[in-house]
C-alpha atoms as a PDB file:
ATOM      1  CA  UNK A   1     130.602   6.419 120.900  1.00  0.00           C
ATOM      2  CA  UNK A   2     131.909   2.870 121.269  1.00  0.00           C
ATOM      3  CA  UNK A   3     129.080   1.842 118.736  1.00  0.00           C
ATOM      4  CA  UNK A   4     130.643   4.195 116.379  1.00  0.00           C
ATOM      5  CA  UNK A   5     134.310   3.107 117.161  1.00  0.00           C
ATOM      6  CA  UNK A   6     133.177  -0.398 116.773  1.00  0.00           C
ATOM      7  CA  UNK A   7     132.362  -0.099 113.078  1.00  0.00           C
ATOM      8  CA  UNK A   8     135.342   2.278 112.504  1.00  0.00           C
ATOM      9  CA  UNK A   9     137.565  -0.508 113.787  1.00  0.00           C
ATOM     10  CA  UNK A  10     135.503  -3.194 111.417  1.00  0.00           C
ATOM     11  CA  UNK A  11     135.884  -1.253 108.406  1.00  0.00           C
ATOM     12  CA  UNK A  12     139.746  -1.331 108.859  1.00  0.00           C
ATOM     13  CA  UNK A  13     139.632  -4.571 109.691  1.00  0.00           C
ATOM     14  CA  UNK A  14     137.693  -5.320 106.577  1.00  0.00           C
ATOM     15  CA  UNK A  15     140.194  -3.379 104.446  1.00  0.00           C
ATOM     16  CA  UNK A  16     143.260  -5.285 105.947  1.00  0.00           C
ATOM     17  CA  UNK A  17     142.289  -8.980 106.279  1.00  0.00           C
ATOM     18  CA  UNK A  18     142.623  -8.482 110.042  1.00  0.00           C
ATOM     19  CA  UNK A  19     140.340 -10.526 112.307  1.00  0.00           C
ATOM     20  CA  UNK A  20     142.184  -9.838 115.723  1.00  0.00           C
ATOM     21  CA  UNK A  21     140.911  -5.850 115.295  1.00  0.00           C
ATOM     22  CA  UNK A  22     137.408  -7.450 113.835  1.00  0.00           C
ATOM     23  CA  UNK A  23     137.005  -9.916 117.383  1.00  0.00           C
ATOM     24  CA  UNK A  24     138.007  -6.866 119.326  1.00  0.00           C
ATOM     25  CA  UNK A  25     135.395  -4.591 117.543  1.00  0.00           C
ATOM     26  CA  UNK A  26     132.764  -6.990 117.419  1.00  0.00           C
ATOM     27  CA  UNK A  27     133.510  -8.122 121.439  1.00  0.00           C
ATOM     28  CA  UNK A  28     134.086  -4.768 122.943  1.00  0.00           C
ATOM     29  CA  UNK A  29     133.216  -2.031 120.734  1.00  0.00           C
ATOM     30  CA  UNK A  30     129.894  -4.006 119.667  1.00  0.00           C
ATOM     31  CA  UNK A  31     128.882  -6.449 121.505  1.00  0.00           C
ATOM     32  CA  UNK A  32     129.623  -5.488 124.920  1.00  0.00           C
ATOM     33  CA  UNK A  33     128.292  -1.695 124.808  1.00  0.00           C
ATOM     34  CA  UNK A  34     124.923  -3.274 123.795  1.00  0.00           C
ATOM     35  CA  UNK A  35     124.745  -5.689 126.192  1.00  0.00           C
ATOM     36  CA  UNK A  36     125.128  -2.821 128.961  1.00  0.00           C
ATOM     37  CA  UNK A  37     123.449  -0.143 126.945  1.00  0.00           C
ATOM     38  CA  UNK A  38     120.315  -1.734 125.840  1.00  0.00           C
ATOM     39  CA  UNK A  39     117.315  -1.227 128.368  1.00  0.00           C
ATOM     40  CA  UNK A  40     115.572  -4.593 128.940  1.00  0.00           C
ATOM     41  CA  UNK A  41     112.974  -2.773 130.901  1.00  0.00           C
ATOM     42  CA  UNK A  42     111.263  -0.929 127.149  1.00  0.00           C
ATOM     43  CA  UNK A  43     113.915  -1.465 124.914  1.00  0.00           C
ATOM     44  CA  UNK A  44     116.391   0.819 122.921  1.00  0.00           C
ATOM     45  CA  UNK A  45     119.782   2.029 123.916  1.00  0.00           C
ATOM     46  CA  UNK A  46     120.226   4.767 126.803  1.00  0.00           C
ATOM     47  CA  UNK A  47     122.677   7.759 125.718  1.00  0.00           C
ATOM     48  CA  UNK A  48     124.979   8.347 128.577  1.00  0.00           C
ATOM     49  CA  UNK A  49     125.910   5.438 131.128  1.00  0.00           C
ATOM     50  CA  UNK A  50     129.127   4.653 132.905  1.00  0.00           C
ATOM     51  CA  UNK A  51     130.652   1.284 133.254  1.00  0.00           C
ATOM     52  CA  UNK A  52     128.574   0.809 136.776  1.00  0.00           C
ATOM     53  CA  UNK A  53     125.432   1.721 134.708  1.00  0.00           C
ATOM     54  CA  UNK A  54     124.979   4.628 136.224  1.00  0.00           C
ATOM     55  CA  UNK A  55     124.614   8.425 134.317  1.00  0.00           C
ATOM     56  CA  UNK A  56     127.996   9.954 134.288  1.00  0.00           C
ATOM     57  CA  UNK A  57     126.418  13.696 134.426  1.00  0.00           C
ATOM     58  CA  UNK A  58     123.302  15.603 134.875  1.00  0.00           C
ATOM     59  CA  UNK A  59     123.016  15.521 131.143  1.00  0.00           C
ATOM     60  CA  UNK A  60     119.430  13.446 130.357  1.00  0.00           C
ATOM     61  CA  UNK A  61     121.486   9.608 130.121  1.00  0.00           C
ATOM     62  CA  UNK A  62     117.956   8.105 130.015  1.00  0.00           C
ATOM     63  CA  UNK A  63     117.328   9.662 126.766  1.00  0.00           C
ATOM     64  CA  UNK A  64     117.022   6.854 123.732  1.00  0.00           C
ATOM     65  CA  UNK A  65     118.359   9.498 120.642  1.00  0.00           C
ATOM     66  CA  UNK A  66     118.386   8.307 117.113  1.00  0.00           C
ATOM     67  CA  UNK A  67     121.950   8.565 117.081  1.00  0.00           C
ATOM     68  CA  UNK A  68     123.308   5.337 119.363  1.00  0.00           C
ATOM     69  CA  UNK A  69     120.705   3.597 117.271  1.00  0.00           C
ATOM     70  CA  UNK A  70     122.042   4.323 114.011  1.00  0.00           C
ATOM     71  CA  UNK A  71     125.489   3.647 115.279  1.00  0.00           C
ATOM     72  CA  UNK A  72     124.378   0.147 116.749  1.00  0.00           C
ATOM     73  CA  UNK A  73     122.840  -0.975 113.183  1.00  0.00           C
ATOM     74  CA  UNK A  74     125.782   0.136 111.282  1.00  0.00           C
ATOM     75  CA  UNK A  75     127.935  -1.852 113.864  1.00  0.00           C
ATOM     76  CA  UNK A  76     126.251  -5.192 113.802  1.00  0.00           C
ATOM     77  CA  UNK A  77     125.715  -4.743 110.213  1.00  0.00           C
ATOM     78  CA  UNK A  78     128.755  -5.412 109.365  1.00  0.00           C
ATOM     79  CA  UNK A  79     129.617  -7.261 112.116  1.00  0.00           C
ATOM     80  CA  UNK A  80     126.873  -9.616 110.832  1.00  0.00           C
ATOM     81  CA  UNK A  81     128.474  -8.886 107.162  1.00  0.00           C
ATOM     82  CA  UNK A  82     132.314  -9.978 108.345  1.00  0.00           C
ATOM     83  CA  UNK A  83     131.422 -12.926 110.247  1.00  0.00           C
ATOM     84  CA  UNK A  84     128.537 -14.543 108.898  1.00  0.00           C
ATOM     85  CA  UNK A  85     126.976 -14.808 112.906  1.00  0.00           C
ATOM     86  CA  UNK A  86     123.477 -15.156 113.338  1.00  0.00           C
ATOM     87  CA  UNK A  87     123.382 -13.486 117.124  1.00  0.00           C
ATOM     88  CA  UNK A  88     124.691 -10.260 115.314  1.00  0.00           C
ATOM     89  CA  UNK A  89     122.226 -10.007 112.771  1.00  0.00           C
ATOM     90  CA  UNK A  90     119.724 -11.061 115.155  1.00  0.00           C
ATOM     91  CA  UNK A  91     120.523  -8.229 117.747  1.00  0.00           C
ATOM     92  CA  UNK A  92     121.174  -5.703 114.630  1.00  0.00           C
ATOM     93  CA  UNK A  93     117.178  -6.513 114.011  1.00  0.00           C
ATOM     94  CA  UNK A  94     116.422  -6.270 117.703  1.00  0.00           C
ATOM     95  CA  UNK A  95     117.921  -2.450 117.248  1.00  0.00           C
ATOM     96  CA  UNK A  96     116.029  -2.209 113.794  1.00  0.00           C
ATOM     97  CA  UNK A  97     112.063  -2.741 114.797  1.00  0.00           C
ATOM     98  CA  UNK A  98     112.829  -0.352 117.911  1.00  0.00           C
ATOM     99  CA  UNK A  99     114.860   2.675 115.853  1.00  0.00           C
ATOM    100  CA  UNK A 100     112.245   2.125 113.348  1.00  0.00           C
ATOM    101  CA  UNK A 101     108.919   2.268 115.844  1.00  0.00           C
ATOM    102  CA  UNK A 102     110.246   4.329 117.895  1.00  0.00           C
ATOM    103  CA  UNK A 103     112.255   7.203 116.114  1.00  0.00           C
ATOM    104  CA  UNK A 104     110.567   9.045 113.224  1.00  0.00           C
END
């Protein structure tokens, strides 16, 4: 869900001109979720994992559900949009040829 939060936070940053909430979005909401979500082993995002990396239940964390993706494209999106940074758009691609081969 911090995908999702992150572009909830940039749209109301959008709408009120404020770029301390759009750094904050983009940095921890964004950026940083991917960074620890994102398996570099066979790509896409796992579903459930704590802030050691490690599954918080016995629910299936390893799963890689459409759901985080979409969030994660919508989020650098307009990340990207906002800010004008290639790394965003560049990552929000990385997310895009995975969802898209990987999720029908």
């Amino acid at each position: 869900h911090a995908l999702e939060a992150g572009w909830f936070l940039l749209q109301y940053a959008a709408e009120n001109d404020n770029k301390k909430i759009q750094r904050t979005a983009i940095e921890k909401f964004v950026e940083l979720p991917y960074e620890r979500g994102w398996d570099t082993d066979h790509g896409g995002l796992f579903y459930f994992l704590d802030v050691d990396g490690h599954c918080p239940t016995q629910l299936e964390w390893s799963m890689k559900l459409w759901w985080p993706h979409s969030e994660a494209l919508v989020a650098f999106l307009m990340a990207y949009s906002q800010t004008k940074k290639p790394e965003l758009l560049e990552k929000f691609f990385k997310v895009y040829e995975y969802t898209f081969s990987h999720v029908s």
